[in-house]
Protein backbone atom coordinates (compact mmCIF):
# COMPACT_ATOMS: atom_id res chain seq x y z
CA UNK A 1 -0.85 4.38 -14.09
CA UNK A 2 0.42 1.17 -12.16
CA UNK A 3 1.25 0.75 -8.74
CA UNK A 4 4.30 0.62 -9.81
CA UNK A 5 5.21 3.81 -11.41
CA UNK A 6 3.00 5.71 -8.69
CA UNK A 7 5.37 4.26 -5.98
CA UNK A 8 8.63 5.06 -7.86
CA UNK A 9 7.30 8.62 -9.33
CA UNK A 10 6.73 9.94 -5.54
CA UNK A 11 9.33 8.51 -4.27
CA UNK A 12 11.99 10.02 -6.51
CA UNK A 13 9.66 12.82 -6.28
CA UNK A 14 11.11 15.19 -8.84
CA UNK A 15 9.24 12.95 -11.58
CA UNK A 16 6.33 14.04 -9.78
CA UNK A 17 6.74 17.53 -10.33
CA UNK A 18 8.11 17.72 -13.94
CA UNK A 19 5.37 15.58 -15.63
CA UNK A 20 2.92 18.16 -13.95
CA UNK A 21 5.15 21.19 -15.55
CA UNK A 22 5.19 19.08 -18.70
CA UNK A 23 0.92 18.68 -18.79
CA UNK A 24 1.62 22.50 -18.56
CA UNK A 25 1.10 24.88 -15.52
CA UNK A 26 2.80 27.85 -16.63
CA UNK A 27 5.91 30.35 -15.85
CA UNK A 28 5.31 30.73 -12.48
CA UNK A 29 5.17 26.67 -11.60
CA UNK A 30 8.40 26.37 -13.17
CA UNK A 31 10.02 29.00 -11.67
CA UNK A 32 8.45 27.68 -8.44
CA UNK A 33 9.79 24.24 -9.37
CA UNK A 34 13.47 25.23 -10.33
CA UNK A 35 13.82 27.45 -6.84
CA UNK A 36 12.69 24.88 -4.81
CA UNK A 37 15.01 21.72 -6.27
CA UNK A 38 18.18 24.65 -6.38
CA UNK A 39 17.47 24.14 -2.90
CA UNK A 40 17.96 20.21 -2.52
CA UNK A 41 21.09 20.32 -4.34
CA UNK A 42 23.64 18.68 -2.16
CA UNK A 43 27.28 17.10 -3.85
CA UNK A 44 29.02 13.85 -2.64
CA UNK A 45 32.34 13.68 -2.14
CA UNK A 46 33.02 9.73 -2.82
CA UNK A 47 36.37 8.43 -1.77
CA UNK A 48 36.47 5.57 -4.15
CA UNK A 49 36.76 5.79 -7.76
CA UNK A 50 34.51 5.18 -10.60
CA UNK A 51 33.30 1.54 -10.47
CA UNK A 52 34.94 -0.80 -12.76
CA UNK A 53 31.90 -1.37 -14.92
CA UNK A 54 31.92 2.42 -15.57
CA UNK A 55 34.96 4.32 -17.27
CA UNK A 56 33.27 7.85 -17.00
CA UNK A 57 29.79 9.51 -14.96
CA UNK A 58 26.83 8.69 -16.59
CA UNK A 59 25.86 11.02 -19.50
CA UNK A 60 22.09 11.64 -18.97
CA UNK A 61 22.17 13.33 -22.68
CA UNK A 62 23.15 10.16 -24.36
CA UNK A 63 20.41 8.43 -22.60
CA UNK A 64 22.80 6.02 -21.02
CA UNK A 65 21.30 3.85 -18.10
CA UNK A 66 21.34 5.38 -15.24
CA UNK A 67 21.17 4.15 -11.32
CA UNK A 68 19.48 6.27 -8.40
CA UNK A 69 19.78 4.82 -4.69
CA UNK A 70 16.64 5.80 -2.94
CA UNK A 71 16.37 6.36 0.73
CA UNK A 72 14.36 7.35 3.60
CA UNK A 73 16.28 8.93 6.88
CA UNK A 74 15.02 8.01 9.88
CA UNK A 75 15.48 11.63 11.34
CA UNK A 76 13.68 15.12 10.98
CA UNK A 77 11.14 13.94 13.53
CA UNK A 78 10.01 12.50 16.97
CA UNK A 79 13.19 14.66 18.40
CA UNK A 80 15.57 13.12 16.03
CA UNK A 81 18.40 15.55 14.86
CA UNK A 82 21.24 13.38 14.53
CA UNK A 83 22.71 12.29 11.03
CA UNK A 84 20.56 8.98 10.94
CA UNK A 85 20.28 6.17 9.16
CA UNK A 86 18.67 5.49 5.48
CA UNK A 87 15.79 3.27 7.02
CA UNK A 88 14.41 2.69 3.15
CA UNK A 89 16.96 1.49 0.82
CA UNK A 90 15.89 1.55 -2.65
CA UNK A 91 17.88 0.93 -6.16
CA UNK A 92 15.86 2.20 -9.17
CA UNK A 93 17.78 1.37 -12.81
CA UNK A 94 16.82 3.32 -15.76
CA UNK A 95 17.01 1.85 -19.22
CA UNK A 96 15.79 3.79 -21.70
CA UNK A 97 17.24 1.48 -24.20
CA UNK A 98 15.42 -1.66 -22.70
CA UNK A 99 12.15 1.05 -21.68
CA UNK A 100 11.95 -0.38 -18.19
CA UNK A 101 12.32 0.60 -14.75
CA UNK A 102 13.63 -2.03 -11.89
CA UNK A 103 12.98 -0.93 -8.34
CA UNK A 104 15.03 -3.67 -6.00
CA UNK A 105 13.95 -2.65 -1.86
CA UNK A 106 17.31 -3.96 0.28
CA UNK A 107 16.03 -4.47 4.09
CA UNK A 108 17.59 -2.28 6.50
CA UNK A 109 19.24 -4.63 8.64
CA UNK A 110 21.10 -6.50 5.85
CA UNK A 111 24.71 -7.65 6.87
CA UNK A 112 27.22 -6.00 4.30
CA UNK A 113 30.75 -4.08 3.95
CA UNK A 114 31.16 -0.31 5.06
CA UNK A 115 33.09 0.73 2.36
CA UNK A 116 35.32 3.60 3.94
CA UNK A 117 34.87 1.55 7.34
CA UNK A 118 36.31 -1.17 6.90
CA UNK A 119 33.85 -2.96 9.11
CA UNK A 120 30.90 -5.23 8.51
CA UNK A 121 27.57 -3.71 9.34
CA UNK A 122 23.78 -3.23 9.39
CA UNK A 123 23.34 -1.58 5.04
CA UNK A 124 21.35 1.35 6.88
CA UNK A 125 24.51 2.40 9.43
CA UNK A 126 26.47 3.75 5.99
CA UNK A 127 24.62 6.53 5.99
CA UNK A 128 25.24 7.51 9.57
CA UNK A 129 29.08 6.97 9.26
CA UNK A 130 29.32 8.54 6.19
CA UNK A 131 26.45 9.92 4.76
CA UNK A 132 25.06 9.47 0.97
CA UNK A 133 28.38 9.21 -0.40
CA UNK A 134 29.50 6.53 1.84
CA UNK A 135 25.80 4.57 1.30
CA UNK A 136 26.46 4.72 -2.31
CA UNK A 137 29.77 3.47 -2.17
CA UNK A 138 28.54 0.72 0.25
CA UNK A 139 25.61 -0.28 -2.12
CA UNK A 140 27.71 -0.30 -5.44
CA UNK A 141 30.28 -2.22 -3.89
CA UNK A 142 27.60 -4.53 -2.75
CA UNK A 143 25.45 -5.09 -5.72
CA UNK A 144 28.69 -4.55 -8.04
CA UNK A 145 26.81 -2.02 -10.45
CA UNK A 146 27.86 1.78 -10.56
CA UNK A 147 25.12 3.91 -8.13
CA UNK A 148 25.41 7.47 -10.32
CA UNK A 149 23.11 9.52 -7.95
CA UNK A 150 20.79 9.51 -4.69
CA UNK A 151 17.95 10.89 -3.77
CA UNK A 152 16.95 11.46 0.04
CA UNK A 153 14.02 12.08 2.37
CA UNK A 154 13.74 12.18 6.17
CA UNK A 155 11.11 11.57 8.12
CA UNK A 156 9.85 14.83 8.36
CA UNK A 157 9.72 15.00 4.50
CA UNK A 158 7.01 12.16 4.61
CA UNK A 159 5.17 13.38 7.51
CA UNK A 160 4.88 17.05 5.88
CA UNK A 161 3.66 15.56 2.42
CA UNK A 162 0.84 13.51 3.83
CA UNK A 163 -0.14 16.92 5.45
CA UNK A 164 0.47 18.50 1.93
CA UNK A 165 -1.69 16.60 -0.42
CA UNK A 166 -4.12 16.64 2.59
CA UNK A 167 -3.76 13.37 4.08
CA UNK A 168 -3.80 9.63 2.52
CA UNK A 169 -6.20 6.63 2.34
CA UNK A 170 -4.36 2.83 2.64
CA UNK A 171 -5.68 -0.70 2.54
CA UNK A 172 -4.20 -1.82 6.32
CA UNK A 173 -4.80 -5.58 6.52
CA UNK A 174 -3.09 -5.86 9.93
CA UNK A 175 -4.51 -4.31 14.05
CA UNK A 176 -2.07 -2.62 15.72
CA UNK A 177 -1.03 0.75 17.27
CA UNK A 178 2.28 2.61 16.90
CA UNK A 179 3.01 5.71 19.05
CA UNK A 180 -0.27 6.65 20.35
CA UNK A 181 -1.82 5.61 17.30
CA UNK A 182 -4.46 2.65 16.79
CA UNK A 183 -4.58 0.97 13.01
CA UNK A 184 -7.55 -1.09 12.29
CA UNK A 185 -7.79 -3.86 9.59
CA UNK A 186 -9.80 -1.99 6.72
CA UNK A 187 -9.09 1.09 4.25
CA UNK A 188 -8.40 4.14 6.94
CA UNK A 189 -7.39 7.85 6.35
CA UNK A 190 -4.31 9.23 7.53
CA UNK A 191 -2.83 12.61 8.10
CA UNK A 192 0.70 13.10 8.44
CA UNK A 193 1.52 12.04 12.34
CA UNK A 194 -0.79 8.97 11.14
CA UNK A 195 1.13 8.09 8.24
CA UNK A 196 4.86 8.66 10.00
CA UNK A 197 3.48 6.02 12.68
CA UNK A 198 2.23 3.78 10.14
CA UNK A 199 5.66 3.29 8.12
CA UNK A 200 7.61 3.01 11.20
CA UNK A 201 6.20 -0.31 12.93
CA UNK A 202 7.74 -3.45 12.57
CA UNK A 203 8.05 -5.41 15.43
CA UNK A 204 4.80 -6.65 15.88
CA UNK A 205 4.60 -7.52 12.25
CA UNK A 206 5.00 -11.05 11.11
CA UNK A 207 6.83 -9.79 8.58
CA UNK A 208 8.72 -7.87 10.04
CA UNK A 209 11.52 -5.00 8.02
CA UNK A 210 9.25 -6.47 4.81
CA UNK A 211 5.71 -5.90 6.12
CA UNK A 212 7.48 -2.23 7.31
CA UNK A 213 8.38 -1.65 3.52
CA UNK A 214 4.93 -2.57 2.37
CA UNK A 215 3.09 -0.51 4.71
CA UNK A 216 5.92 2.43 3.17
CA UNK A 217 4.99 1.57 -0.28
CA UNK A 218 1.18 2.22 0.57
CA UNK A 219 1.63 5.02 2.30
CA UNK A 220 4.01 6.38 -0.76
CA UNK A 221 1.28 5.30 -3.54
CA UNK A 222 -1.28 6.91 -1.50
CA UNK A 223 1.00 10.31 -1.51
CA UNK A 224 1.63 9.70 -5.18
CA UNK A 225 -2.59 9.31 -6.16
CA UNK A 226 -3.38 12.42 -4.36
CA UNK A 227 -0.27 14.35 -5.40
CA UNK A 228 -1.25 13.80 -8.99
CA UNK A 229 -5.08 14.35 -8.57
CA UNK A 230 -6.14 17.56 -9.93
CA UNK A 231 -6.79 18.99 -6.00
CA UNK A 232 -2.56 17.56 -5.53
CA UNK A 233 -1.86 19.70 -7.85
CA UNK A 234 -3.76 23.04 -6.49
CA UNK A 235 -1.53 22.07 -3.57
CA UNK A 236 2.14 22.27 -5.21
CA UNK A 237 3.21 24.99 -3.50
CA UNK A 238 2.79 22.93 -0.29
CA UNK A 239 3.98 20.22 -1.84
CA UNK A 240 7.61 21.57 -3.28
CA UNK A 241 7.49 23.07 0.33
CA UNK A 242 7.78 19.64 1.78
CA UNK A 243 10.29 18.41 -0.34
CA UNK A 244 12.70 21.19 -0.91
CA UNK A 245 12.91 21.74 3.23
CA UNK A 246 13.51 18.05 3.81
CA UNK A 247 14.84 16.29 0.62
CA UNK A 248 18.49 16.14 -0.50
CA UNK A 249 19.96 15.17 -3.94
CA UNK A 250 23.28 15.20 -6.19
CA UNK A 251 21.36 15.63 -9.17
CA UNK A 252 20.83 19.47 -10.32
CA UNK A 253 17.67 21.15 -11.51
CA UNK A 254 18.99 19.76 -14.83
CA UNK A 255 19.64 16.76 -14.89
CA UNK A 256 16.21 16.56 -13.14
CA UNK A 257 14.54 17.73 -16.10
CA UNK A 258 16.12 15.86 -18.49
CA UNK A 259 15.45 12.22 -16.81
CA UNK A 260 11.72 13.52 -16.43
CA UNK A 261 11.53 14.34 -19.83
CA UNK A 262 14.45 12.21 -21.87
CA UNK A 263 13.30 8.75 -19.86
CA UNK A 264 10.18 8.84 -19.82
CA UNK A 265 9.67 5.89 -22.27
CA UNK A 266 11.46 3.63 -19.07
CA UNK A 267 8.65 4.58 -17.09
CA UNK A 268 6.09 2.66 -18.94
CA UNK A 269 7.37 -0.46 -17.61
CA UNK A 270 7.52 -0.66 -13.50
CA UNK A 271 9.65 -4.02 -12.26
CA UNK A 272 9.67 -4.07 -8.60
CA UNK A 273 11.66 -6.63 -6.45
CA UNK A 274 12.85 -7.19 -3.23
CA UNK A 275 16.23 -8.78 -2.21
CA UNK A 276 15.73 -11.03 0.81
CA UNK A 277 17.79 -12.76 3.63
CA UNK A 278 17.52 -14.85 6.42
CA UNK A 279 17.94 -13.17 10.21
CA UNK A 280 20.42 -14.20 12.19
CA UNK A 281 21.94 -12.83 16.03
CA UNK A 282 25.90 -11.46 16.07
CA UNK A 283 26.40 -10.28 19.63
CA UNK A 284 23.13 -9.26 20.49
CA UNK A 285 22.28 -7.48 17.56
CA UNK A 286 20.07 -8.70 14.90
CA UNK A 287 20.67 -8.86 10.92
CA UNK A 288 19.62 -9.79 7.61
CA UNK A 289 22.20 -12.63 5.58
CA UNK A 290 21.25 -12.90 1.99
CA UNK A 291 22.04 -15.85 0.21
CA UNK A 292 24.91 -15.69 -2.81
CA UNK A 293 22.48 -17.20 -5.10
CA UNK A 294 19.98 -14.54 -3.70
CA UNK A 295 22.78 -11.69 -4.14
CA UNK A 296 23.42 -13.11 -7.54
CA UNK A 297 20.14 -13.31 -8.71
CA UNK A 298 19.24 -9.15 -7.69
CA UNK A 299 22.81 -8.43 -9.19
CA UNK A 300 22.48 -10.06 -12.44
CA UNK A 301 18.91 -8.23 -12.84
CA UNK A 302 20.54 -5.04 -12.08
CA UNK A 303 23.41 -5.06 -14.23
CA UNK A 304 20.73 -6.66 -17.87
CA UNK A 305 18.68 -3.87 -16.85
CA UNK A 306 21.88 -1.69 -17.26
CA UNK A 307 23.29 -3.34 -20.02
CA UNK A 308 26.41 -4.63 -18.03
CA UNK A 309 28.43 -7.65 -18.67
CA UNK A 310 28.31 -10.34 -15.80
C-alpha cells in the first residue's frame, strides 16, 4: 500500500474500518462498527444552495464523484473546549470513473471569503464561526467545486488513536521540543501526548504551516501502518473508541459502507498535492495569499478529477 492511500485511509478513517470488516471479522465487528459510526453522525445545515456545477447531492449509488473536506480541530485537548478551528484542511476527490484519488492540503492561514460572514479571513476561522457547514461552504466557494460531505477529528481524536494502536514510529529529520517534549533527528516512538506535540509545532520550523502538515502526515501514516497490522486490528475496539468519541461526520453508516466498498477501485491511485501561497502581514496578523495561477492550477485538478467543465 502507498504512502498515499495509508495517509488518506486513516485519515477519513471509516475506510480503515470497512476494508478490515470486508477481509472479514465477523457479526460482532460489524455490529461494533455500525454502533460506533451511528454515533459520529452529525447533519449540516448549509445556508447556500447547491453549487452551480451540481444540480442535485451526489448519488453515491451511481458512483458519481464525490468530494470529502477533511479536517483536524484544534480542540478536545490541552484545556481546549471551545468550538475551534479546522487546523488541517484537506480536499479528497473520488473518481471512480477516472480510478484515482486527489488529496489537495490548503494551509491554515490562507486568506479567503467567509461565506455566511461576509468577511475575509484566515480558511481555518470558518469553522469556528460556523462550524462544518460554514467550512464547506467557504471551501466550495473557494475552490469552485461542490464539497458533498466532511469528515472531522479533534485533537483528542489523534492523541487517543496513537494510544490505541499502541503508539507510532516517524522518521523526524528536524531537533526540537514542543510542550515539554524533546524530538531528536532520527526514527523515534511516540505515544499519544508525543504525537499531539509533534503535529502541533510550527514556529520553529523553516517550513513553517507546511513542515506542520508533513510532520501530520507522518504521524497519520504511522497511525494508519499500525492500525492495519494484524496487532491494529486486535485493538479495534480501542480504536472505534477513539473515533466514535471524538470524530464527527454527515455521512451515515451507509453511505460509509458503500464508498468503502463501491470506490474502492479510486483507491488504487493516491495523488497528493498541496496548494501554496506566499505570507504576508494585515494588521498584525499573519496569512497565506495564493497566487490565481496557483488557485487555478489546484481548481482545474479538482474539478478533471471530478469530471467538471472549467
Amino acid at each position: 500500500m502507498s504512502k498515499g492511500k495509508k495517509i488518506f485511509l486513516i485519515i477519513l478513517t471509516v475506510i480503515v474500518v470497512l476494508i478490515i470488516t470486508v477481509v472479514g471479522i465477523g457479526a460482532k465487528f460489524y455490529n461494533d462498527l455500525s454502533s460506533a459510526f451511528d454515533k459520529t453522525y452529525e447533519t449540516v445545515d448549509r445556508s447556500g444552495k447547491l453549487d452551480n456545477h451540481r444540480e442535485n447531492p451526489v448519488d453515491l449509488t451511481k458512483q458519481e464523484s464525490v468530494s470529502i473536506l477533511l479536517m483536524g480541530i484544534d480542540t478536545g485537548d490541552l484545556g481546549r473546549v471551545e468550538q475551534g478551528r479546522s487546523d488541517t484542511i484537506m480536499v479528497a476527490t473520488i473518481s471512480p470513473e477516472d480510478q484515482q484519488t486527489t488529496v489537495v492540503s490548503i494551509a491554515r492561514d490562507t486568506y479567503v471569503d467567509i461565506v455566511g460572514r461576509g468577511t475575509q479571513d484566515k480558511i481555518n476561522h470558518a469553522y469556528a464561526f460556523g462550524g462544518a457547514a460554514m467550512s464547506m461552504d467557504t471551501v466550495q466557494k473557494y475552490l469552485d467545486i461542490p464539497i458533498d460531505h466532511y469528515v472531522s477529528i479533534n485533537m483528542k481524536g489523534l492523541k487517543q488513536l496513537v494510544d490505541a494502536v499502541g503508539g507510532v514510529e516517524v522518521n523526524n529529520d528536524l531537533t526540537f521540543s514542543q510542550d515539554g517534549h524533546d524530538f531528536v533527528i532520527g526514527k523515534i516512538k511516540l505515544d499519544g501526548d508525543a504525537a499531539l506535540a509533534y503535529s502541533r509545532m510550527r514556529y520553529e520550523d523553516p517550513n513553517g504551516d507546511y513542515g506542520r502538515q508533513e510532520r501530520q502526515r507522518k504521524i497519520v501514516e504511522g497511525i494508519a501502518k499500525k492500525a492495519m497490522s494484524i496487532d491494529g486490528v486486535s485493538k479495534y475496539q480501542s480504536i472505534l473508541g477513539a473515533v466514535e468519541s471524538n470524530m464527527k461526520t454527515d455521512m451515515s453508516f451507509s453511505e460509509m459502507k458503500t464508498i468503502a466498498l463501491n470506490y474502492r477501485d479510486a483507491f488504487g491511485t493516491i495523488k497528493q498535492d498541496q496548494l501554496k501561497g506566499e505570507g504576508f502581514m494585515q494588521d498584525g496578523v499573519s496569512y497565506q495569499r495564493v497566487s490565481k495561477e496557483e488557485l487555478t492550477r489546484v481548481q482545474n485538478e479538482l474539478k478533471n478529477q471530478m469530471n467538471i467543465e472549467n
